[in-house]
Protein backbone atom coordinates (compact mmCIF):
# COMPACT_ATOMS: atom_id res chain seq x y z
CA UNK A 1 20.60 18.28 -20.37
CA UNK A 2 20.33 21.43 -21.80
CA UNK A 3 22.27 24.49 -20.72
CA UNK A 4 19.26 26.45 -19.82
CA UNK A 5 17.60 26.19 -16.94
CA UNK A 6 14.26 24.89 -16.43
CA UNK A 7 11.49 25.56 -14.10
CA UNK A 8 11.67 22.18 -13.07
CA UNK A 9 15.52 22.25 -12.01
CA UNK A 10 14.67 24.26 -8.91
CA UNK A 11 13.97 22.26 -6.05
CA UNK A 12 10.41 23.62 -3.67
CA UNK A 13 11.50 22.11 -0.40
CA UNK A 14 8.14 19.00 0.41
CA UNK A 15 6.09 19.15 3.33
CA UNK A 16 7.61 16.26 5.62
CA UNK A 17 4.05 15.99 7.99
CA UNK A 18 1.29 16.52 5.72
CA UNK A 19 2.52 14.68 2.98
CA UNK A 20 3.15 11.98 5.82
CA UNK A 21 -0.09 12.07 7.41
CA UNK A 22 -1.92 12.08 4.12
CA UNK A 23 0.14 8.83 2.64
CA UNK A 24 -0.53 7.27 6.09
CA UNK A 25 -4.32 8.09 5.97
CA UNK A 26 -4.18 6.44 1.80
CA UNK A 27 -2.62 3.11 3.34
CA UNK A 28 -4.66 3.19 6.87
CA UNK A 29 -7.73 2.87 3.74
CA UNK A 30 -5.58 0.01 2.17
CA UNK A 31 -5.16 -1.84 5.34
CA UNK A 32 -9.00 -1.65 6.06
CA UNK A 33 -10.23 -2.88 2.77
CA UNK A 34 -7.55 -5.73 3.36
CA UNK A 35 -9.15 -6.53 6.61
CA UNK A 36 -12.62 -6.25 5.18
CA UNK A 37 -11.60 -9.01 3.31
CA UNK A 38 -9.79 -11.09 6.01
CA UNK A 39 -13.07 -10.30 8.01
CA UNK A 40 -15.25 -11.65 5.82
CA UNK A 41 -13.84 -15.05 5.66
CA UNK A 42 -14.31 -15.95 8.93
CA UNK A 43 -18.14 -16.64 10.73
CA UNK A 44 -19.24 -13.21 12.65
CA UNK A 45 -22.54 -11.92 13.57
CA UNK A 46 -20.78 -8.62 14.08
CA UNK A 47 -19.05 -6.66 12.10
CA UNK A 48 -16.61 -5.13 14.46
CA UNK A 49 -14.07 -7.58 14.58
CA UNK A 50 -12.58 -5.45 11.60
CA UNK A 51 -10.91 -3.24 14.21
CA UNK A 52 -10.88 -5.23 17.24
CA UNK A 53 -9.09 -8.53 15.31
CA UNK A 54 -7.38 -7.10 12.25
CA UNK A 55 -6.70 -3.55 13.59
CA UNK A 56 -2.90 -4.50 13.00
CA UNK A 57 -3.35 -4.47 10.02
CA UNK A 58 -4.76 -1.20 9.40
CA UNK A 59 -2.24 0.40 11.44
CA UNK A 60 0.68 -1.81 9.73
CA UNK A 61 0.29 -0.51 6.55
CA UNK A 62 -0.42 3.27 7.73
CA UNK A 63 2.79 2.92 9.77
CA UNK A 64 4.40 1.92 6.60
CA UNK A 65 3.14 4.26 4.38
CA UNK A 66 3.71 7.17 6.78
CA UNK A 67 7.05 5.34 7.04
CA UNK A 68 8.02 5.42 3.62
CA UNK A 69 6.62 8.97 2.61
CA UNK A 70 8.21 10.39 5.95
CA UNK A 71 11.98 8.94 5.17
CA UNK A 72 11.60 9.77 1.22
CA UNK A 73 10.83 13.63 1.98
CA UNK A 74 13.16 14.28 4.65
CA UNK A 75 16.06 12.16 2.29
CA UNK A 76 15.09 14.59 -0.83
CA UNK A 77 14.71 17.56 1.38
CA UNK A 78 18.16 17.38 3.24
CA UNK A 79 19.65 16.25 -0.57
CA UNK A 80 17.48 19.48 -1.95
CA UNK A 81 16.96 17.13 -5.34
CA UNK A 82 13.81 14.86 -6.52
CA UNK A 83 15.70 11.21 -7.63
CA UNK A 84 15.82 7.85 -7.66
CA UNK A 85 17.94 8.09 -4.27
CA UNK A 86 15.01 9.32 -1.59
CA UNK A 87 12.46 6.34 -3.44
CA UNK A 88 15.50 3.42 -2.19
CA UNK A 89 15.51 5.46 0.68
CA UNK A 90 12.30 4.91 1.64
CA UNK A 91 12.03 2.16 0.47
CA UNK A 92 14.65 0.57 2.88
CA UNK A 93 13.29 2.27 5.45
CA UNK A 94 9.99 0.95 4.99
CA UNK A 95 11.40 -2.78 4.30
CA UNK A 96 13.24 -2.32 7.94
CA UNK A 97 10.34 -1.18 9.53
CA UNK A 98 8.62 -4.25 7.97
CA UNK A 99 11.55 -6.99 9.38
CA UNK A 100 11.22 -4.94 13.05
CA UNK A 101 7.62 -5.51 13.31
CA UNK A 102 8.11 -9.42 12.37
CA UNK A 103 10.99 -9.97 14.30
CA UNK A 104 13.42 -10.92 12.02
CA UNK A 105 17.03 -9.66 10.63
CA UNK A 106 16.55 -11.98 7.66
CA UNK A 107 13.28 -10.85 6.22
CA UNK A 108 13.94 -6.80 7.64
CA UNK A 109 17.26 -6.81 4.90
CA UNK A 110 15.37 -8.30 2.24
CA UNK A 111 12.52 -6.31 2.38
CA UNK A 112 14.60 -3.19 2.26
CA UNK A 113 17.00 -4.48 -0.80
CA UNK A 114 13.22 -5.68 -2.28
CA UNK A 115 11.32 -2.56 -1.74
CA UNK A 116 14.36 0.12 -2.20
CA UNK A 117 14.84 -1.78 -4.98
CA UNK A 118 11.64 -1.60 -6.87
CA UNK A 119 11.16 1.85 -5.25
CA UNK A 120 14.80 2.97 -6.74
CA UNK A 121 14.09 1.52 -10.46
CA UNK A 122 10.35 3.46 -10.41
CA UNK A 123 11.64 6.24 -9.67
CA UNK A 124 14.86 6.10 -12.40
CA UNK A 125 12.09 5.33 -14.86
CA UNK A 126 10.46 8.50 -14.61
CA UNK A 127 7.71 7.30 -12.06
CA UNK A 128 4.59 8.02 -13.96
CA UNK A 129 6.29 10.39 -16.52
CA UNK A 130 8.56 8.31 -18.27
CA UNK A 131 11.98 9.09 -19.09
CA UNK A 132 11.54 11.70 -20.99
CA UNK A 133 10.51 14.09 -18.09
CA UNK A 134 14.18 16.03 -17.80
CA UNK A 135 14.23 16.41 -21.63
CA UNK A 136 13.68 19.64 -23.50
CA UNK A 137 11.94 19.45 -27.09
CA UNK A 138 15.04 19.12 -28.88
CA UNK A 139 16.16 16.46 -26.41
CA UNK A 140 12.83 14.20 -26.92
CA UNK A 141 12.88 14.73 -30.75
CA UNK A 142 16.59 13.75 -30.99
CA UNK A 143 15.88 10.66 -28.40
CA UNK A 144 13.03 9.07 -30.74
CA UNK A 145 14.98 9.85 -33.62
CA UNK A 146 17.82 7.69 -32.93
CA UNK A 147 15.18 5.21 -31.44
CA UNK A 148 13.08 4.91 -33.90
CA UNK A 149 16.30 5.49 -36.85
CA UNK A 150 17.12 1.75 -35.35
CA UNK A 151 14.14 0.64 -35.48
CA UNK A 152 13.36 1.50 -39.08
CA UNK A 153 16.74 -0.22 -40.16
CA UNK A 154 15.70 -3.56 -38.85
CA UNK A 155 12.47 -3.41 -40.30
CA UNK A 156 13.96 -1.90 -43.83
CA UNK A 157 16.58 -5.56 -43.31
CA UNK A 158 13.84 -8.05 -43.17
């Protein structure tokens, strides 16, 4: 890291209820497409069994998102830093919340080491950014320099 500090290294506290509602509303859209499709394998003249037979699953997966978003911004808030620690956070939370609603210790632990898991490595990858994100200029050019150096070697060996 450099010694300077960067915009970036300030923390803005996160909205814990909007941000919570609005994941919740993104996966409540999830869950109905997934019961569109659960609806349209069975034989119905109507179409309102989508809310009346598979309305658990629309509200699962809202609960979970809300879940998940909810427990991740109140983790990084509290923490007052944006890691990998509030994603395996949520993520547990969310694979708890999954092995309460089915009843089961078994499947409630692995769905939190699963999901904090995957959540965790995501989010130490640089989520959509890469790993680059921290780096200054110098950083990134010194980073692909010694990657690519190593790179070139091998190829220059064959």
């Amino acid at each position: 890291m450099s010694s300077t500090a960067n915009k970036d290294d300030v923390y803005h506290e996160k909205e814990l209820i909007l941000n919570s509602l609005k994941t919740s509303l993104g996966f409540a859209g999830v869950g109905l497409l997934i019961a569109a499709v659960q609806n349209s394998y069975i034989d119905s003249n109507t179409r309102a069994t989508i809310f009346t037979k598979y309305g658990s699953t629309i509200t699962g997966f809202a609960l979970l998102g809300g879940i998940f978003t909810a427990t991740e911004t109140l983790t990084a808030n509290i923490r007052k830093t944006d890691d990998w620690i509030n994603g395996a956070v949520g993520g547990c939370a969310t694979g708890l919340t999954i092995g309460i609603r089915a009843r089961s210790h078994k499947l409630g632990v692995g769905a939190c080491l699963g999901i904090g898991g995957l959540m965790s490595l995501y989010e130490f990858s640089g989520a959509w950014k890469g790993l680059l994100r921290y780096k200054n200029e110098d950083e990134k050019s010194e980073w692909r320099r010694k990657i690519f150096k190593d790179n070139n070697q091998i190829i220059n060996e064959e």
